[in-house]
PDB file of N, CA and C in Angstrom:
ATOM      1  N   UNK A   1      40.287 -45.391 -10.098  1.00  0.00           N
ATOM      2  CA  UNK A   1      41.401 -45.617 -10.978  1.00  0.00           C
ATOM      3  C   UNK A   1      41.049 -46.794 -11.883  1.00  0.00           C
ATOM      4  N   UNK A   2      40.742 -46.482 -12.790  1.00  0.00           N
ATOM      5  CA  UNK A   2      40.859 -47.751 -13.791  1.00  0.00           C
ATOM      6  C   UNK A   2      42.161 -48.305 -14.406  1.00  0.00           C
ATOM      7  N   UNK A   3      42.266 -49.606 -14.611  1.00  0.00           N
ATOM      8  CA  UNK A   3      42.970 -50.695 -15.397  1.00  0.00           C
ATOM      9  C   UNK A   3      43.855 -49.671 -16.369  1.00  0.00           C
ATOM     10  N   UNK A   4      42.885 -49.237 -17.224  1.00  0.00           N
ATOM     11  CA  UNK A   4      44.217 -48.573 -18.589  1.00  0.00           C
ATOM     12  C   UNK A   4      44.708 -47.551 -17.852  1.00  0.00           C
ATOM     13  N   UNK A   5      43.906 -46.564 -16.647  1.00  0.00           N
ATOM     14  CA  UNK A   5      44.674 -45.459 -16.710  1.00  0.00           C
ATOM     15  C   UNK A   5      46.115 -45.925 -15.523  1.00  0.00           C
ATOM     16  N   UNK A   6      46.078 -47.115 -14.906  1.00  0.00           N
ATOM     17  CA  UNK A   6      47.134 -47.505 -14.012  1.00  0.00           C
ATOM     18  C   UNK A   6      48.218 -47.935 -15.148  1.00  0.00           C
ATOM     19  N   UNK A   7      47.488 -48.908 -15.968  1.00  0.00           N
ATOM     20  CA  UNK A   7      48.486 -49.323 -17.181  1.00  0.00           C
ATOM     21  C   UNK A   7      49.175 -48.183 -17.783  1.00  0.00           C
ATOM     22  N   UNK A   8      48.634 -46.679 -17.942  1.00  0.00           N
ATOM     23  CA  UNK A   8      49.305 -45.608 -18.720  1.00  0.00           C
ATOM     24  C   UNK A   8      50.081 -45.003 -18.253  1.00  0.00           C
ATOM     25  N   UNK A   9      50.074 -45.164 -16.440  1.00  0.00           N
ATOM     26  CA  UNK A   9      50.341 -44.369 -15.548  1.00  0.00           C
ATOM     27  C   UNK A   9      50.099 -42.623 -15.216  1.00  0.00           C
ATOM     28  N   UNK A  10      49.247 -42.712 -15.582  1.00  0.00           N
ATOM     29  CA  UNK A  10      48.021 -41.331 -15.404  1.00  0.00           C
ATOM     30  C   UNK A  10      47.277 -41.091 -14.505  1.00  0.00           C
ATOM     31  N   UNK A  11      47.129 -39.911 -13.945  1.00  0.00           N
ATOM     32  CA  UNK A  11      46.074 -40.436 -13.072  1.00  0.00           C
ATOM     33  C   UNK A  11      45.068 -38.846 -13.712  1.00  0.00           C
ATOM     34  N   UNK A  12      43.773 -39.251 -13.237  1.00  0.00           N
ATOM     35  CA  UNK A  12      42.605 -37.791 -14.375  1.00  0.00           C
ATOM     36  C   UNK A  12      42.366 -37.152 -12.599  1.00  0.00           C
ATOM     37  N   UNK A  13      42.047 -36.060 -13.565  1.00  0.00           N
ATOM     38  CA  UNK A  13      41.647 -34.956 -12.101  1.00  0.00           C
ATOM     39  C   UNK A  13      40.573 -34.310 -13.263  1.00  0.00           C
ATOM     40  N   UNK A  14      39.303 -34.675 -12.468  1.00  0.00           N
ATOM     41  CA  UNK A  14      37.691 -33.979 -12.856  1.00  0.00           C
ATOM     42  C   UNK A  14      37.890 -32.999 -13.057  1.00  0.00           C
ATOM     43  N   UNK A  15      37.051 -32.108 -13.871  1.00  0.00           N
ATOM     44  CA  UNK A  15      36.222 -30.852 -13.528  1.00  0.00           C
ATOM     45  C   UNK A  15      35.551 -30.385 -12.205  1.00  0.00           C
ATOM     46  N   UNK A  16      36.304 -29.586 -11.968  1.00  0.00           N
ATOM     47  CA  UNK A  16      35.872 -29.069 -10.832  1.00  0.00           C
ATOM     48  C   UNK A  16      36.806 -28.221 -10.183  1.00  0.00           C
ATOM     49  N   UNK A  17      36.232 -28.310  -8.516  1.00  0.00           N
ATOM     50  CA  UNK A  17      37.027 -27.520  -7.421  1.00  0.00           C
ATOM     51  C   UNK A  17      38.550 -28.046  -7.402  1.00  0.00           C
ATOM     52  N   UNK A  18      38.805 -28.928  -7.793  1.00  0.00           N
ATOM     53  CA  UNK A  18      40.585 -29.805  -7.792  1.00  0.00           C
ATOM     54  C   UNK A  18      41.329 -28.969  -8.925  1.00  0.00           C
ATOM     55  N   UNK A  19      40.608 -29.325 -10.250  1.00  0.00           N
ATOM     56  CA  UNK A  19      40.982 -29.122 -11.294  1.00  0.00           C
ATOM     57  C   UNK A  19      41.341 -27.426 -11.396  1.00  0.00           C
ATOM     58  N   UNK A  20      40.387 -26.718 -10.878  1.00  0.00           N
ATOM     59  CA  UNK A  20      40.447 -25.067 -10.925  1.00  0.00           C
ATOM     60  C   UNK A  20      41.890 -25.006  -9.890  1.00  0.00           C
ATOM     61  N   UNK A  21      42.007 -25.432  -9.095  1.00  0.00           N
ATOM     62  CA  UNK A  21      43.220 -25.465  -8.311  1.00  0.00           C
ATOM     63  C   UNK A  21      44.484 -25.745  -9.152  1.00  0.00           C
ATOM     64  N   UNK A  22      44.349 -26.105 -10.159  1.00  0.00           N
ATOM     65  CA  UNK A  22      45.765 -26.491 -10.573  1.00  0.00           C
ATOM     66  C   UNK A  22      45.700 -25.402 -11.592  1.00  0.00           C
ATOM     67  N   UNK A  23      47.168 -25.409 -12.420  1.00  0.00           N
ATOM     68  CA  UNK A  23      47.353 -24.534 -13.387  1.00  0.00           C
ATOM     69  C   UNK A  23      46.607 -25.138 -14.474  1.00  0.00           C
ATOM     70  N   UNK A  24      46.383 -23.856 -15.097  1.00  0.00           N
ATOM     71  CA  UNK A  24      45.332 -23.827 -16.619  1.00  0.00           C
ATOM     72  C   UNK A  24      46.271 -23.935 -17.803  1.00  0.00           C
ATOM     73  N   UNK A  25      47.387 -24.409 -17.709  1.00  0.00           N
ATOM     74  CA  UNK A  25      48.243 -24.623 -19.024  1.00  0.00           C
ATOM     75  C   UNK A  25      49.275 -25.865 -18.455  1.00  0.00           C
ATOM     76  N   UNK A  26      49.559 -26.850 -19.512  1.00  0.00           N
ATOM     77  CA  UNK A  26      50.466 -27.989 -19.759  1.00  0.00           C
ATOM     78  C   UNK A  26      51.874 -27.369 -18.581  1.00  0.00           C
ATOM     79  N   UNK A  27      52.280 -28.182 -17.499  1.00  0.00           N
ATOM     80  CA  UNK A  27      53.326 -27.644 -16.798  1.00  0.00           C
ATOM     81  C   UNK A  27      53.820 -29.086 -16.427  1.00  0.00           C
ATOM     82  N   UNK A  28      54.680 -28.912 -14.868  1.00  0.00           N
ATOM     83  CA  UNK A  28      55.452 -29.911 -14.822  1.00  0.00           C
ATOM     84  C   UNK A  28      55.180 -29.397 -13.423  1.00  0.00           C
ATOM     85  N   UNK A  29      54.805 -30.224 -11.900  1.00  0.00           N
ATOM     86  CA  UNK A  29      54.250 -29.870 -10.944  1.00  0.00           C
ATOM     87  C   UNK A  29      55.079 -30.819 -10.137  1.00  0.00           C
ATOM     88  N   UNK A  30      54.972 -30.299  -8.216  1.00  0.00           N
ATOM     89  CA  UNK A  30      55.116 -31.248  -7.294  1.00  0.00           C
ATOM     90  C   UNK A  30      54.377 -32.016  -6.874  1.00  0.00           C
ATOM     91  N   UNK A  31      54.781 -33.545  -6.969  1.00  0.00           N
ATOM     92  CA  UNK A  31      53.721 -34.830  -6.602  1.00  0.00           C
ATOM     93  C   UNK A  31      53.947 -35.135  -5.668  1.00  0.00           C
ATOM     94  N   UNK A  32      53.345 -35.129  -4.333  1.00  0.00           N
ATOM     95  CA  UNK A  32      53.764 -35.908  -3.322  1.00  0.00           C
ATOM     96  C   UNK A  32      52.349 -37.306  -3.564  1.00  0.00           C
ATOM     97  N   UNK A  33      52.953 -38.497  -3.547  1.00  0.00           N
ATOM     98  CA  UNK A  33      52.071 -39.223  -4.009  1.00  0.00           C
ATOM     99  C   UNK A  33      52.108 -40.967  -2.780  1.00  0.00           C
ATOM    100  N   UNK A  34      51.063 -40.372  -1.715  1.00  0.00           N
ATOM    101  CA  UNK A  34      51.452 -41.477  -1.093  1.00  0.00           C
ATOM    102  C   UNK A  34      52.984 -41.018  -0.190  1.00  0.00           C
ATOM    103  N   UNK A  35      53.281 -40.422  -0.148  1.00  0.00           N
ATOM    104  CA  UNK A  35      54.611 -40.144   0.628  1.00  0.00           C
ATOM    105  C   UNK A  35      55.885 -40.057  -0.062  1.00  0.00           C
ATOM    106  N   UNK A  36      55.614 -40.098  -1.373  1.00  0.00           N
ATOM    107  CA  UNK A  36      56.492 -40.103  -2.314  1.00  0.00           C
ATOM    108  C   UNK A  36      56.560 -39.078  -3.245  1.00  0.00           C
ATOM    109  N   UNK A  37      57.811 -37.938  -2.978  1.00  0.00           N
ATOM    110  CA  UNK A  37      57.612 -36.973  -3.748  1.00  0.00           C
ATOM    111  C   UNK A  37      57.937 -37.007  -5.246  1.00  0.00           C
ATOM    112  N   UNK A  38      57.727 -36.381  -6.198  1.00  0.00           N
ATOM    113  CA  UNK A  38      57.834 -36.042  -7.431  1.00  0.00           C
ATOM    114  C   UNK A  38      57.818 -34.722  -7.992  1.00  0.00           C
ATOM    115  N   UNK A  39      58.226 -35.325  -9.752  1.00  0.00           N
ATOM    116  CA  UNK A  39      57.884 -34.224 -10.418  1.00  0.00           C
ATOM    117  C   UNK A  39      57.483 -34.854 -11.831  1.00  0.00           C
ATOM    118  N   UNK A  40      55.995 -34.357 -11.563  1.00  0.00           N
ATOM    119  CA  UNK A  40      55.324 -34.724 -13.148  1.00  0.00           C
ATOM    120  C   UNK A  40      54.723 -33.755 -14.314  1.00  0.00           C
ATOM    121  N   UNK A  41      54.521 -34.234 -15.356  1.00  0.00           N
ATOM    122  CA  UNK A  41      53.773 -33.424 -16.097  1.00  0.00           C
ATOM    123  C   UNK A  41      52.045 -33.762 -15.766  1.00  0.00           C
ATOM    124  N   UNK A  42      51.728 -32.381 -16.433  1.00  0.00           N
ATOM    125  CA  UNK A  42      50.297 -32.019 -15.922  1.00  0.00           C
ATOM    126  C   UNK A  42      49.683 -31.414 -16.846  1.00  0.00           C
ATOM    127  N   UNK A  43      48.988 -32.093 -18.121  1.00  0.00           N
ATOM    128  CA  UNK A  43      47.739 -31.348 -19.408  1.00  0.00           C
ATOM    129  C   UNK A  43      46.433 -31.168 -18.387  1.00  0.00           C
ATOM    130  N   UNK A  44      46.077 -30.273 -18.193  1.00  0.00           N
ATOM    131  CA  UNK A  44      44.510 -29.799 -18.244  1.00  0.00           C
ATOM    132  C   UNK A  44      44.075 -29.821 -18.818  1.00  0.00           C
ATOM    133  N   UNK A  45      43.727 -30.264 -20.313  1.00  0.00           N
ATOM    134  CA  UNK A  45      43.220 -30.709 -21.423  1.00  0.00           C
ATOM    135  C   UNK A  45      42.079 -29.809 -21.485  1.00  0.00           C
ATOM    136  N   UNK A  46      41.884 -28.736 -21.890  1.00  0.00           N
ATOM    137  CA  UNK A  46      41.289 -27.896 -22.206  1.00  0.00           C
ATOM    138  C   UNK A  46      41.085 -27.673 -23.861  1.00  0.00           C
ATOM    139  N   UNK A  47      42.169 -28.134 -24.797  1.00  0.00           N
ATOM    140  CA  UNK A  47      41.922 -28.122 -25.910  1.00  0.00           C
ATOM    141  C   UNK A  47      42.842 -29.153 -26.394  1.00  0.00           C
ATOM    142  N   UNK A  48      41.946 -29.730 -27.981  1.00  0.00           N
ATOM    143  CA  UNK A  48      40.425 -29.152 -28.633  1.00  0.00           C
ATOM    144  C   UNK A  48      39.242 -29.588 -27.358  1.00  0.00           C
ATOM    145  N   UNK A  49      38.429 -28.396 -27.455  1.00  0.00           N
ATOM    146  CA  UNK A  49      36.826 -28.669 -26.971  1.00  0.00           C
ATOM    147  C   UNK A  49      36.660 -29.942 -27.506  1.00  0.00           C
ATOM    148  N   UNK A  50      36.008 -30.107 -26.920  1.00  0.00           N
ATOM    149  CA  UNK A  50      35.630 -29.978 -24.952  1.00  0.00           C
ATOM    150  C   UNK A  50      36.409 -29.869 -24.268  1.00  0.00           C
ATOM    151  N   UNK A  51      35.982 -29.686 -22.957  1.00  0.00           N
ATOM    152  CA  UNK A  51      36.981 -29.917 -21.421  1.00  0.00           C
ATOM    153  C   UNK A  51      37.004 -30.888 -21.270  1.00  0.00           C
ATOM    154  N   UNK A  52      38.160 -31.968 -21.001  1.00  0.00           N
ATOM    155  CA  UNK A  52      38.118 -33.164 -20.589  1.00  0.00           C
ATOM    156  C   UNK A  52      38.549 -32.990 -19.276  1.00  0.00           C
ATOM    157  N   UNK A  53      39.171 -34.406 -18.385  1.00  0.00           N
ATOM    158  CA  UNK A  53      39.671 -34.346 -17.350  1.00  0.00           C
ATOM    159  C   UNK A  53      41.087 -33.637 -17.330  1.00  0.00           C
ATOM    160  N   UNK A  54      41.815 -33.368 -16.726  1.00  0.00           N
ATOM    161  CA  UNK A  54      43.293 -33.174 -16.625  1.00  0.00           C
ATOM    162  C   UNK A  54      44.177 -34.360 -16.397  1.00  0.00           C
ATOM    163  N   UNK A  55      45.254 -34.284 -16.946  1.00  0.00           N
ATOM    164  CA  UNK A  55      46.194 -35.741 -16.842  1.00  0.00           C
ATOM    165  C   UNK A  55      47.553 -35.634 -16.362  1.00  0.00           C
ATOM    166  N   UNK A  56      47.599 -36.015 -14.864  1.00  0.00           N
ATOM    167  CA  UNK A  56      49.055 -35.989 -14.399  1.00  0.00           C
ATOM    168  C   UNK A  56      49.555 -37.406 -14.858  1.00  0.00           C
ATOM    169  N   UNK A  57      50.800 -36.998 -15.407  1.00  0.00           N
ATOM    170  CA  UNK A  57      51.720 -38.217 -15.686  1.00  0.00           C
ATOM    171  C   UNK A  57      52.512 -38.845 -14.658  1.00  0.00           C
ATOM    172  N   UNK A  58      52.641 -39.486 -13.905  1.00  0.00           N
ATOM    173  CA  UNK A  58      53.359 -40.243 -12.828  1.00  0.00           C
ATOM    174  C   UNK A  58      54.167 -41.155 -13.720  1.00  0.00           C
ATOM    175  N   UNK A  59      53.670 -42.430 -14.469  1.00  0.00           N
ATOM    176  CA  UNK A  59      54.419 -42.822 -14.813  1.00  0.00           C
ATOM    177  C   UNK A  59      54.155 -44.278 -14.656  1.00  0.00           C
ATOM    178  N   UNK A  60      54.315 -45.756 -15.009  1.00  0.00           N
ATOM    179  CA  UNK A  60      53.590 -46.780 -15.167  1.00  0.00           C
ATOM    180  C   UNK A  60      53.900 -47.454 -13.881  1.00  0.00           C
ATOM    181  N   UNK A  61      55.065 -47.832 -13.915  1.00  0.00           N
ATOM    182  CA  UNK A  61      55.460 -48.543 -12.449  1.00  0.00           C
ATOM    183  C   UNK A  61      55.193 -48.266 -11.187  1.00  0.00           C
ATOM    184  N   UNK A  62      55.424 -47.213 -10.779  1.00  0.00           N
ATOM    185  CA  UNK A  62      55.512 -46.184  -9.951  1.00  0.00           C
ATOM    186  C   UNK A  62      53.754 -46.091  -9.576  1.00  0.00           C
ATOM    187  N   UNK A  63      53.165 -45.541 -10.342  1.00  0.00           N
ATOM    188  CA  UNK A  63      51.642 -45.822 -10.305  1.00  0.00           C
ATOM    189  C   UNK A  63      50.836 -47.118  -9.767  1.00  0.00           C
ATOM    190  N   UNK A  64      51.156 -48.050 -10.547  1.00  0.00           N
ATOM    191  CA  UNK A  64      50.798 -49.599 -10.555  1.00  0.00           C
ATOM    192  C   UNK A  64      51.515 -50.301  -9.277  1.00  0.00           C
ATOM    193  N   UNK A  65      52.760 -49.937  -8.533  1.00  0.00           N
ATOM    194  CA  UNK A  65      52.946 -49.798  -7.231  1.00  0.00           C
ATOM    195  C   UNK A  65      52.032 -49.643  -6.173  1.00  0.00           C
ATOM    196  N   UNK A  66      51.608 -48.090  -6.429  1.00  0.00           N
ATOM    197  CA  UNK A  66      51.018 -47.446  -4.856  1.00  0.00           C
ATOM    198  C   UNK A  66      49.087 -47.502  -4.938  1.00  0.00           C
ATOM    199  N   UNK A  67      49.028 -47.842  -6.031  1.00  0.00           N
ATOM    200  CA  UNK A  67      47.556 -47.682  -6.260  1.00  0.00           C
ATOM    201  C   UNK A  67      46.752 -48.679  -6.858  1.00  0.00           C
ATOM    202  N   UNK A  68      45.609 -48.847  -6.565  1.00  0.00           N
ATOM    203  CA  UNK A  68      44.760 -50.497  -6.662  1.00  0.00           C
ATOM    204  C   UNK A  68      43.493 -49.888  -7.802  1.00  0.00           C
ATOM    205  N   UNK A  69      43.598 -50.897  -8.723  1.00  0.00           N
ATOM    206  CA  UNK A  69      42.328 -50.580  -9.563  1.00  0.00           C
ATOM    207  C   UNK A  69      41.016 -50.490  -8.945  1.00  0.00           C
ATOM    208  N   UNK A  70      40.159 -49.191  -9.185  1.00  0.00           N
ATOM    209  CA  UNK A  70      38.822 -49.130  -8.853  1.00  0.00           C
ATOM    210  C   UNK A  70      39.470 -47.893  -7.972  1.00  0.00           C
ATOM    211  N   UNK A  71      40.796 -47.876  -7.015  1.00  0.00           N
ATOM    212  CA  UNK A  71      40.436 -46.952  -5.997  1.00  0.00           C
ATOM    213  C   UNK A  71      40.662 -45.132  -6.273  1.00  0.00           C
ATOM    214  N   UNK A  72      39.998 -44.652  -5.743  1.00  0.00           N
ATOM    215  CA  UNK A  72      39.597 -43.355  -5.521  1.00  0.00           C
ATOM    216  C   UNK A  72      40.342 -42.544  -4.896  1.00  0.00           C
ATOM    217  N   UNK A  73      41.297 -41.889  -5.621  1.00  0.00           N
ATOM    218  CA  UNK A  73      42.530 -41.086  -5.090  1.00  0.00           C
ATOM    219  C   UNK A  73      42.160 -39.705  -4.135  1.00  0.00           C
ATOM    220  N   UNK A  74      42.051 -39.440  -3.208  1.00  0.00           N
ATOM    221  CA  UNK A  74      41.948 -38.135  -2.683  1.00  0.00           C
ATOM    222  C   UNK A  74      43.133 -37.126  -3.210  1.00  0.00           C
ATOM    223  N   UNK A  75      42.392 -35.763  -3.447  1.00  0.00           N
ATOM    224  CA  UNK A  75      43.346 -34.885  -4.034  1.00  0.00           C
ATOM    225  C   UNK A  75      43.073 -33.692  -2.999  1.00  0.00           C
ATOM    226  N   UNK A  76      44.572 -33.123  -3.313  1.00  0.00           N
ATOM    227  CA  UNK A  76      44.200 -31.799  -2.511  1.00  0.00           C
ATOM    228  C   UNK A  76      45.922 -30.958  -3.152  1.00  0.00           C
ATOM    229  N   UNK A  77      45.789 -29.346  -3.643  1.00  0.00           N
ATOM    230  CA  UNK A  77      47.055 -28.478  -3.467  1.00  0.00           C
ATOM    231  C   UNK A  77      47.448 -27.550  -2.018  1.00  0.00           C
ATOM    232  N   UNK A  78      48.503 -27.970  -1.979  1.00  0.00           N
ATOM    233  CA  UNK A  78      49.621 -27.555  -0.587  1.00  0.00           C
ATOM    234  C   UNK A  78      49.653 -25.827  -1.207  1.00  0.00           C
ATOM    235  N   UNK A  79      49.309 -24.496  -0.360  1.00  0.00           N
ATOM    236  CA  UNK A  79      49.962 -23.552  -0.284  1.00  0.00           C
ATOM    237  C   UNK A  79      50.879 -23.511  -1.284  1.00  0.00           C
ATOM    238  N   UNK A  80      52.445 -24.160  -1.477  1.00  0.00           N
ATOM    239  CA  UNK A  80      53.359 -23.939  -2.304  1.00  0.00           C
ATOM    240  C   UNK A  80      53.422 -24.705  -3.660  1.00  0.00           C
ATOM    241  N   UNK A  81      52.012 -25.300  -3.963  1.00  0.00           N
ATOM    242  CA  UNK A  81      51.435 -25.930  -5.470  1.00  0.00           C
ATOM    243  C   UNK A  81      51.645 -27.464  -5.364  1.00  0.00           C
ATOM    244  N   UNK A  82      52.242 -27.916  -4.197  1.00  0.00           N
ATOM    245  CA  UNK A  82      52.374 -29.440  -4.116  1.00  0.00           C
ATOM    246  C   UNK A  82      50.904 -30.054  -4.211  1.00  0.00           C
ATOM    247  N   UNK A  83      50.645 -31.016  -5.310  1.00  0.00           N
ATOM    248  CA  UNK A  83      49.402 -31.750  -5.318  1.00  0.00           C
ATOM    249  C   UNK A  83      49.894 -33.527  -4.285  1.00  0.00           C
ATOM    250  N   UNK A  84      48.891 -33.031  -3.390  1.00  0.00           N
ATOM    251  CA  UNK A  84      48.962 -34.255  -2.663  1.00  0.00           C
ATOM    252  C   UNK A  84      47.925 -35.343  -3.270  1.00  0.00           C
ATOM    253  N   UNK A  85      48.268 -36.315  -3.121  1.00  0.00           N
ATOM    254  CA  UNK A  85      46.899 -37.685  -3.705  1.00  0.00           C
ATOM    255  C   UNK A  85      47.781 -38.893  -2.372  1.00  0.00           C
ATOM    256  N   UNK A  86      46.629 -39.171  -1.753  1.00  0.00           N
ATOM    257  CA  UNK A  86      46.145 -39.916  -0.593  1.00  0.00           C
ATOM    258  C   UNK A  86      45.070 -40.648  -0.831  1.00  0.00           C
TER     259      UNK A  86
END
């Protein structure tokens, strides 16, 4: 987690096995975040080309709360689309 993206309250989800797990279009998803459920928005940023990361919005406070710059969020989707981050 870097500095600006805690400051933006964002958190990026790579390319990859995470990212293919989530939906392929701009939505609004379940966050359980840390034990704390939600509901955020979610760009997969797919366009314009390139592929970038995907960007769940959590939100500034809320973020800058539960999570420490530098650290490395574990991700994973629940059966019923809940994205967990641990």
């Amino acid at each position: 987690m870097t500095t600006a993206d805690l400051r933006a309250g964002r958190v990026r989800i790579p390319r990859g096995a995470t990212k293919a797990a989530l939906p392929q279009v701009r939505t609004i998803l379940p966050l359980d975040l840390r034990g704390r459920r939600l509901e955020v928005s979610y760009n997969p940023r797919f366009d314009p080309p390139p592929e970038r990361s995907g960007v769940l919005s959590v939100g500034r406070g809320l973020l800058e709360e539960l999570v420490d710059v530098d650290e490395v969020l574990s991700v994973r989707v629940e059966a019923d689309g809940t994205v967990v981050l641990t």
